[in-house]
N, C-alpha and C. Protein backbone atom coordinates (compact mmCIF):
# COMPACT_ATOMS: atom_id res chain seq x y z
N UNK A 1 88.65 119.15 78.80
CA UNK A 1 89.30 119.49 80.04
C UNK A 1 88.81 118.60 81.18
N UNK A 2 88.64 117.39 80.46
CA UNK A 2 87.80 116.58 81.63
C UNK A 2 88.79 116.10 82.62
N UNK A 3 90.14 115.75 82.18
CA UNK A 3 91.34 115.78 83.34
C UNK A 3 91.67 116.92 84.21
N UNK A 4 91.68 118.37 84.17
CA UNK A 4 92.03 119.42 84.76
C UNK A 4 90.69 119.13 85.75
N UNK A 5 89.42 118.82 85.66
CA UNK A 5 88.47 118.70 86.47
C UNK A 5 88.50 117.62 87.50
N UNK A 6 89.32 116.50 86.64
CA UNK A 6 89.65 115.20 87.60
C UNK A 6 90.70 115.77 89.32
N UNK A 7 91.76 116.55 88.41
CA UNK A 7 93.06 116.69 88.95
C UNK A 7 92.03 117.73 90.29
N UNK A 8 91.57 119.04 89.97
CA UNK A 8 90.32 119.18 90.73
C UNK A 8 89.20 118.37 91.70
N UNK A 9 88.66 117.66 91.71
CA UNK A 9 88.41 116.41 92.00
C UNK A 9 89.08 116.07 93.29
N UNK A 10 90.23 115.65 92.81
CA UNK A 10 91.10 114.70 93.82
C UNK A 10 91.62 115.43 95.04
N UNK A 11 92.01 116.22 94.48
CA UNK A 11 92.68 117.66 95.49
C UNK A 11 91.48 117.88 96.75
N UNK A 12 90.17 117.55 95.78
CA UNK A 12 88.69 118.27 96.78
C UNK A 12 88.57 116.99 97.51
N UNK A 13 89.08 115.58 97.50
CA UNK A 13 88.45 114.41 98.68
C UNK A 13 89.23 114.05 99.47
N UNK A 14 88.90 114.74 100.47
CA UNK A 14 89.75 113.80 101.42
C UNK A 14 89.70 113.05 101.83
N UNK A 15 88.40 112.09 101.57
CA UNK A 15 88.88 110.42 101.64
C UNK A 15 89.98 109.69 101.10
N UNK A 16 90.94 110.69 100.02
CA UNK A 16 92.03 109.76 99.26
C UNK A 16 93.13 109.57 100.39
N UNK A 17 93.78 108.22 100.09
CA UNK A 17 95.00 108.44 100.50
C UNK A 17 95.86 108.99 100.00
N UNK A 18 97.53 108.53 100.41
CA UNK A 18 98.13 109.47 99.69
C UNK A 18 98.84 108.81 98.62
N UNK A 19 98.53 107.27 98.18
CA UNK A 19 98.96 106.68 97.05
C UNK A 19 98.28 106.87 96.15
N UNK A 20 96.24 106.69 96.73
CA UNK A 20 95.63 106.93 95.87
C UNK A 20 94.80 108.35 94.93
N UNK A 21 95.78 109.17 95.74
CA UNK A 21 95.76 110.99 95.64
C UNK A 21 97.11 110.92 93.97
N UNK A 22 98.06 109.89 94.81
CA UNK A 22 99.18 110.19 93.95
C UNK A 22 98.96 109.58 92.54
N UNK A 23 97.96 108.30 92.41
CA UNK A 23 97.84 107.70 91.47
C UNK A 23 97.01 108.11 90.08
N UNK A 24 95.62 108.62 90.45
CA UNK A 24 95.01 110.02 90.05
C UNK A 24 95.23 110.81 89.29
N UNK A 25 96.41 111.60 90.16
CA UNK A 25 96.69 112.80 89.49
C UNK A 25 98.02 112.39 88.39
N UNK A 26 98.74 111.39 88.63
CA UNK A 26 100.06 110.82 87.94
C UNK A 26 98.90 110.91 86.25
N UNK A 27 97.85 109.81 86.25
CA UNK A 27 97.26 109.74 85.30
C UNK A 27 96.88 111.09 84.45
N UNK A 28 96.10 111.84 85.34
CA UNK A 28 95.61 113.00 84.81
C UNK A 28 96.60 113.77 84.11
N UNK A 29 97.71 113.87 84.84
CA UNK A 29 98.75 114.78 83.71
C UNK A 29 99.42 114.08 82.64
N UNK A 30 99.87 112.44 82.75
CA UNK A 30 99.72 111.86 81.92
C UNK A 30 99.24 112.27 80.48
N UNK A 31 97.53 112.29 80.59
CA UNK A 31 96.98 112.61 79.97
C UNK A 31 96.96 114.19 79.56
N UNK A 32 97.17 114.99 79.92
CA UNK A 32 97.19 116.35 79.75
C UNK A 32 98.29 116.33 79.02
N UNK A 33 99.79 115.90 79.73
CA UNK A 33 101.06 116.19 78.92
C UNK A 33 100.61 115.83 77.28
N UNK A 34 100.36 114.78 77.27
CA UNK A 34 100.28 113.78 75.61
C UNK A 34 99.39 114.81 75.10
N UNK A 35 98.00 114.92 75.68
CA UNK A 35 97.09 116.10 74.84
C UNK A 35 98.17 117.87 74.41
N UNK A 36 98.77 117.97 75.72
CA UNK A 36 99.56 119.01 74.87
C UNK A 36 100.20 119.13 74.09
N UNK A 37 101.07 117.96 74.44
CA UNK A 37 102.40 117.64 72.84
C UNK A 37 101.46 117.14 71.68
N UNK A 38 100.47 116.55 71.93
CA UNK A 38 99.32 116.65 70.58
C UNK A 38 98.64 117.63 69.81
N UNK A 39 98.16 118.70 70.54
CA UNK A 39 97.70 120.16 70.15
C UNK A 39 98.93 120.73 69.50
N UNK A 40 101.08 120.69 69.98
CA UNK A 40 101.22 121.33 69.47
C UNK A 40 101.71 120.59 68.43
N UNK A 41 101.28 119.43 67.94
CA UNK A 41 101.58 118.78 66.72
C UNK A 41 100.41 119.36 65.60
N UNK A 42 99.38 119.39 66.06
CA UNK A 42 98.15 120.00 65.47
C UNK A 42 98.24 121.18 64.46
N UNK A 43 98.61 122.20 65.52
CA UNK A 43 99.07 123.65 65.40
C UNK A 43 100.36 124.04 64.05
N UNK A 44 100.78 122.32 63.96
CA UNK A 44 102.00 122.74 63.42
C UNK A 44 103.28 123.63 64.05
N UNK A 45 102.94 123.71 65.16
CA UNK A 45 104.59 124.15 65.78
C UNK A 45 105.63 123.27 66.38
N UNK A 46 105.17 121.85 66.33
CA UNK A 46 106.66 121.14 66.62
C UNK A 46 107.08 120.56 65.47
N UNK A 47 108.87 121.18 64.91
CA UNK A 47 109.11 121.04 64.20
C UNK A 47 108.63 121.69 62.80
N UNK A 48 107.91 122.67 63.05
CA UNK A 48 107.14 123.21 61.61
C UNK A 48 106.57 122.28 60.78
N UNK A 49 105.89 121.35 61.55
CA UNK A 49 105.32 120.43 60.71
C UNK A 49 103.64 120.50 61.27
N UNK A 50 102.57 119.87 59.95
CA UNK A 50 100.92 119.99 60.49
C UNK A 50 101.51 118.72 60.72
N UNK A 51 99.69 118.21 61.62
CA UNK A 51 99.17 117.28 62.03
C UNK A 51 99.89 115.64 61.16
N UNK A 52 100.48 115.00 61.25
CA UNK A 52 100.97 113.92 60.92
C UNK A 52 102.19 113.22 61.64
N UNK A 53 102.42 113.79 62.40
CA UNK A 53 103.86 113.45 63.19
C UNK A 53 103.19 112.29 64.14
N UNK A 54 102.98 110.79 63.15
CA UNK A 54 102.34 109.62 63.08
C UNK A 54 102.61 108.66 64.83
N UNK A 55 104.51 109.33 65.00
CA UNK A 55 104.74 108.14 66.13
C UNK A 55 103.79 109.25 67.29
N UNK A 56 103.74 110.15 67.57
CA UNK A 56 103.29 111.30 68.61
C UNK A 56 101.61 111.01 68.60
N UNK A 57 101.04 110.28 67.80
CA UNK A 57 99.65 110.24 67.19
C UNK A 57 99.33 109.25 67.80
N UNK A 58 100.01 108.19 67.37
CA UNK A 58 99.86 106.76 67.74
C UNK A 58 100.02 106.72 69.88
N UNK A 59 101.08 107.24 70.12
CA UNK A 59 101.64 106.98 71.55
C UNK A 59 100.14 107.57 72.33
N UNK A 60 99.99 108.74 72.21
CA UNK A 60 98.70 109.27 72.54
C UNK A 60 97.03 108.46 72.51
N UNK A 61 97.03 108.33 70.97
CA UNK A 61 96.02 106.99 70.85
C UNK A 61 95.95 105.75 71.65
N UNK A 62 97.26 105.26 71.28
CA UNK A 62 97.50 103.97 71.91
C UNK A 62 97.22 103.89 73.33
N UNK A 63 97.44 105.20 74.28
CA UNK A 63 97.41 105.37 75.58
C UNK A 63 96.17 105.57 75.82
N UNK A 64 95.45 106.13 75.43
CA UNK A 64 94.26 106.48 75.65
C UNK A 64 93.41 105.10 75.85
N UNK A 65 93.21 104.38 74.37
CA UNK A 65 92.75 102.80 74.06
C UNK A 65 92.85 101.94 75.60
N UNK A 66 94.77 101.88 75.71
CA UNK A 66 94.16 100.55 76.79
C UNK A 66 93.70 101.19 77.96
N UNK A 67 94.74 102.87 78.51
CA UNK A 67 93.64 103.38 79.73
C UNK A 67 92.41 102.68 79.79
N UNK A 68 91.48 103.24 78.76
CA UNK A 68 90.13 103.30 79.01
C UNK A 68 89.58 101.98 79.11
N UNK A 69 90.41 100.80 78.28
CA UNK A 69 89.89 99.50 78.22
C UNK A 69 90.43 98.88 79.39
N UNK A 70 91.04 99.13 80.25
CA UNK A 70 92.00 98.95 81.25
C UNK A 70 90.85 99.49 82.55
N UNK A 71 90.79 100.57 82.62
CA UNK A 71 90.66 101.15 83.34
C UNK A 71 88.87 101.20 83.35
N UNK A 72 88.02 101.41 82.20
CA UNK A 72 86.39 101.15 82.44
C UNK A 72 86.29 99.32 82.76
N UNK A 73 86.96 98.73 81.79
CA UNK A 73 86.56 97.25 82.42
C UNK A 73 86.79 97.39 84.37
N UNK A 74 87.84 97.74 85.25
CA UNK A 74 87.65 97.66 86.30
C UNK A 74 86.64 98.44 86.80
N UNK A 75 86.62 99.59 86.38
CA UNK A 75 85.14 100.38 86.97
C UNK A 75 83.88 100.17 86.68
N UNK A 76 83.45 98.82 85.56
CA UNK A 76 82.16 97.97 85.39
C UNK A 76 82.17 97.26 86.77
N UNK A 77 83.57 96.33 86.74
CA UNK A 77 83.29 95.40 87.83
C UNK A 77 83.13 95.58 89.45
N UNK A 78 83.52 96.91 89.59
CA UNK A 78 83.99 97.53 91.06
C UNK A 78 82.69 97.41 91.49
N UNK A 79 82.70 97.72 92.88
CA UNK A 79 81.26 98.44 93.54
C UNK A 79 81.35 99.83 93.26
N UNK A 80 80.18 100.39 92.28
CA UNK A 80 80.02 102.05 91.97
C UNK A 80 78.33 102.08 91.92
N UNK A 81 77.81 102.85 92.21
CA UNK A 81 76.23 102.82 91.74
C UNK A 81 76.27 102.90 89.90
N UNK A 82 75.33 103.16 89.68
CA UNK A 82 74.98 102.75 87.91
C UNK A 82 75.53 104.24 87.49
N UNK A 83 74.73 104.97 88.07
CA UNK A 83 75.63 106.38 87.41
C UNK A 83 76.88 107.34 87.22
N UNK A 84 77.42 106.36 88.10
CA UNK A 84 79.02 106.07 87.88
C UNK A 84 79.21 105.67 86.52
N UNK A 85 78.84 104.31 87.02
CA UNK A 85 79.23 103.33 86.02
C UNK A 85 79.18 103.59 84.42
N UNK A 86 77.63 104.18 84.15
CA UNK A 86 77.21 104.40 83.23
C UNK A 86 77.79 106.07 82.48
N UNK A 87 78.48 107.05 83.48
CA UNK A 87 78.96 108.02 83.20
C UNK A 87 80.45 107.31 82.56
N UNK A 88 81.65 106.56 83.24
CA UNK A 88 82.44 106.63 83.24
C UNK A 88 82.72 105.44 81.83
N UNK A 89 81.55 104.81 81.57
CA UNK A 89 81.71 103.77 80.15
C UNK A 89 81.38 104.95 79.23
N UNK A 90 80.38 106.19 79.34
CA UNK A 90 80.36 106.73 78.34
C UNK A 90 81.63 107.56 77.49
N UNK A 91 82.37 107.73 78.80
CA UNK A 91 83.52 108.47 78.60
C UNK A 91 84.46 107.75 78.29
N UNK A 92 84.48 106.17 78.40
CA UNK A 92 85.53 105.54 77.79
C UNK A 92 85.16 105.57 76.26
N UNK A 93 83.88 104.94 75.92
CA UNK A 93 83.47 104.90 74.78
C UNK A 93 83.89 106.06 73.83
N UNK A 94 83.50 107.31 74.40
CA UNK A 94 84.13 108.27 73.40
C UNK A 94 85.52 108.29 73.31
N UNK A 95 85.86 108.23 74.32
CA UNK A 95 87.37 108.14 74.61
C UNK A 95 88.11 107.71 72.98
N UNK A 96 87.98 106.36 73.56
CA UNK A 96 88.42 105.30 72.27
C UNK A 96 87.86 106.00 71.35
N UNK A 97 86.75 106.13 70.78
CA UNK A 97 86.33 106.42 69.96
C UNK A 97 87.16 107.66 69.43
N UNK A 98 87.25 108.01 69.59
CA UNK A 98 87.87 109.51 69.38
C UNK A 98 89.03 109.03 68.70
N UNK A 99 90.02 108.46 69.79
CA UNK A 99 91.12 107.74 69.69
C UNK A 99 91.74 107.08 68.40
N UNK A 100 90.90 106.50 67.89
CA UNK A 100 90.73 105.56 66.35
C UNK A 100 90.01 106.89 65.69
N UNK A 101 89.60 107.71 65.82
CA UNK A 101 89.37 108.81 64.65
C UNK A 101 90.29 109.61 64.40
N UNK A 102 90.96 109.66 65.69
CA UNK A 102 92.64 110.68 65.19
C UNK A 102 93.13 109.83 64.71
N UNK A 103 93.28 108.57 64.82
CA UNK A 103 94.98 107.92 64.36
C UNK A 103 94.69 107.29 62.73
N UNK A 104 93.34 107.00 62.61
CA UNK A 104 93.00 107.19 60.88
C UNK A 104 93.20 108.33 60.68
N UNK A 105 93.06 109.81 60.89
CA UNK A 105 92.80 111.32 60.06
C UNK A 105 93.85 111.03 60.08
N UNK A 106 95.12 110.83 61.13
CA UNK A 106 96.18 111.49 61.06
C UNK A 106 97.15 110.12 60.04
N UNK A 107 96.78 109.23 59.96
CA UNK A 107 97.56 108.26 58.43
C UNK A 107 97.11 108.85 57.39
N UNK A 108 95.78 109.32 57.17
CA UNK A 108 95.47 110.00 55.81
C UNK A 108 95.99 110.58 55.85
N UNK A 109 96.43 111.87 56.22
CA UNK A 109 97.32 113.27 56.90
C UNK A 109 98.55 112.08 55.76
N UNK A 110 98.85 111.92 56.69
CA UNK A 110 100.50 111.51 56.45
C UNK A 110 100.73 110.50 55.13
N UNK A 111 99.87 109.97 54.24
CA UNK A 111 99.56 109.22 53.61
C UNK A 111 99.46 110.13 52.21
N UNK A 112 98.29 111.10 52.26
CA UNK A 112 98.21 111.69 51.15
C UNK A 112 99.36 112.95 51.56
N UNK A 113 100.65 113.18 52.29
CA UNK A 113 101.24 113.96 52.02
C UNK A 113 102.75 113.22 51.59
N UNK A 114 102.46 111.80 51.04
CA UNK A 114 103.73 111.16 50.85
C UNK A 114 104.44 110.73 51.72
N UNK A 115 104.17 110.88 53.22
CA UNK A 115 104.99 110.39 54.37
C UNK A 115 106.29 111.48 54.76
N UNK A 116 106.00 112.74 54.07
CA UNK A 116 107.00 113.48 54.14
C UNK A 116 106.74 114.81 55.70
N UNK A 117 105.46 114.29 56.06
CA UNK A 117 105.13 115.29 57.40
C UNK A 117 105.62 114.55 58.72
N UNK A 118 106.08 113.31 58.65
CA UNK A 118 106.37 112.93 59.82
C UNK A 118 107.81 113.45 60.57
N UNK A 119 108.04 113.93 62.03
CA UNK A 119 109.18 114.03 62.43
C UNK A 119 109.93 113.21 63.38
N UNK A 120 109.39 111.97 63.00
CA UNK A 120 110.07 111.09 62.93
C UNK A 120 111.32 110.36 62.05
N UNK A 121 111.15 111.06 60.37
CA UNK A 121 111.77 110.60 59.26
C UNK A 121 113.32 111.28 59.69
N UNK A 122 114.44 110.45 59.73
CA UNK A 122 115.26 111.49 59.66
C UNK A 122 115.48 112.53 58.85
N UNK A 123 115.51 111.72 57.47
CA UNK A 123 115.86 112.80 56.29
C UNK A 123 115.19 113.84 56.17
N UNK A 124 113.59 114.12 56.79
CA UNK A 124 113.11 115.74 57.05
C UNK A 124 113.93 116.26 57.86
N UNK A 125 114.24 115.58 58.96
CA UNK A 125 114.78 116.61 60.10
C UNK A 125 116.20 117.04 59.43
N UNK A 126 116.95 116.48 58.42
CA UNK A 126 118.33 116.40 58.01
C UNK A 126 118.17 118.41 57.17
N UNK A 127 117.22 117.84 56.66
CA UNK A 127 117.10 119.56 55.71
C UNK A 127 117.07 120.93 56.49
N UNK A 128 116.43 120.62 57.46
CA UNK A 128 116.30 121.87 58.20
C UNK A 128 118.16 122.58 58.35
């Protein structure tokens, strides 16, 4: 919930402007939306399908990756004190990290189930 704390955050400084209030929070739900449509891929309730719905896996991953590589490379170079700095690389690091651990589980997922969990395939969606 480290975005709901961000989105928190921003709301609390009023040093932001109002592009950089708007820019913030655009991200933060960003990120929240994708984590939700990810949980309910998880859960197995979109589409009655588990965890493998590969393109929903990837978009999420993929977003996460350059965010963080995007976004910690500028916050190395910025003016921040170290414990910034050093908070906000840790959180990229897992970030990514994380990132490349879902999108391998979730090819095995989809790999050892024959490619038949994705709802992306038409021909699953055709049966329903």
């Amino acid at each position: 919930m480290v975005w709901v704390g961000r989105i928190r955050n921003v709301f609390g400084d009023d040093n932001l402007s109002g592009g950089a209030r708007f820019w913030r929070i655009a991200v933060s739900i960003v990120f929240l939306v994708l984590a939700a449509m990810l949980a309910t891929v998880a859960l197995g309730r979109w589409h009655r399908r588990p965890l493998g719905s590969t393109r929903m896996v990837a978009v999420f991953c993929l977003w996460t990756i350059v965010f963080w590589t995007v976004r910690g490379g500028g916050l190395l170079f910025a003016e921040h004190d170290a414990e910034f700095k050093l908070v906000h690389t840790a959180l990229a690091v897992v970030s990514i990290g994380l990132a490349g651990l879902l999108y391998r589980v979730d090819q095995r997922v989809t790999a050892a189930s024959g490619g038949l969990v994705s709802v992306d395939d038409p021909s699953t969606t055709a049966e329903r």
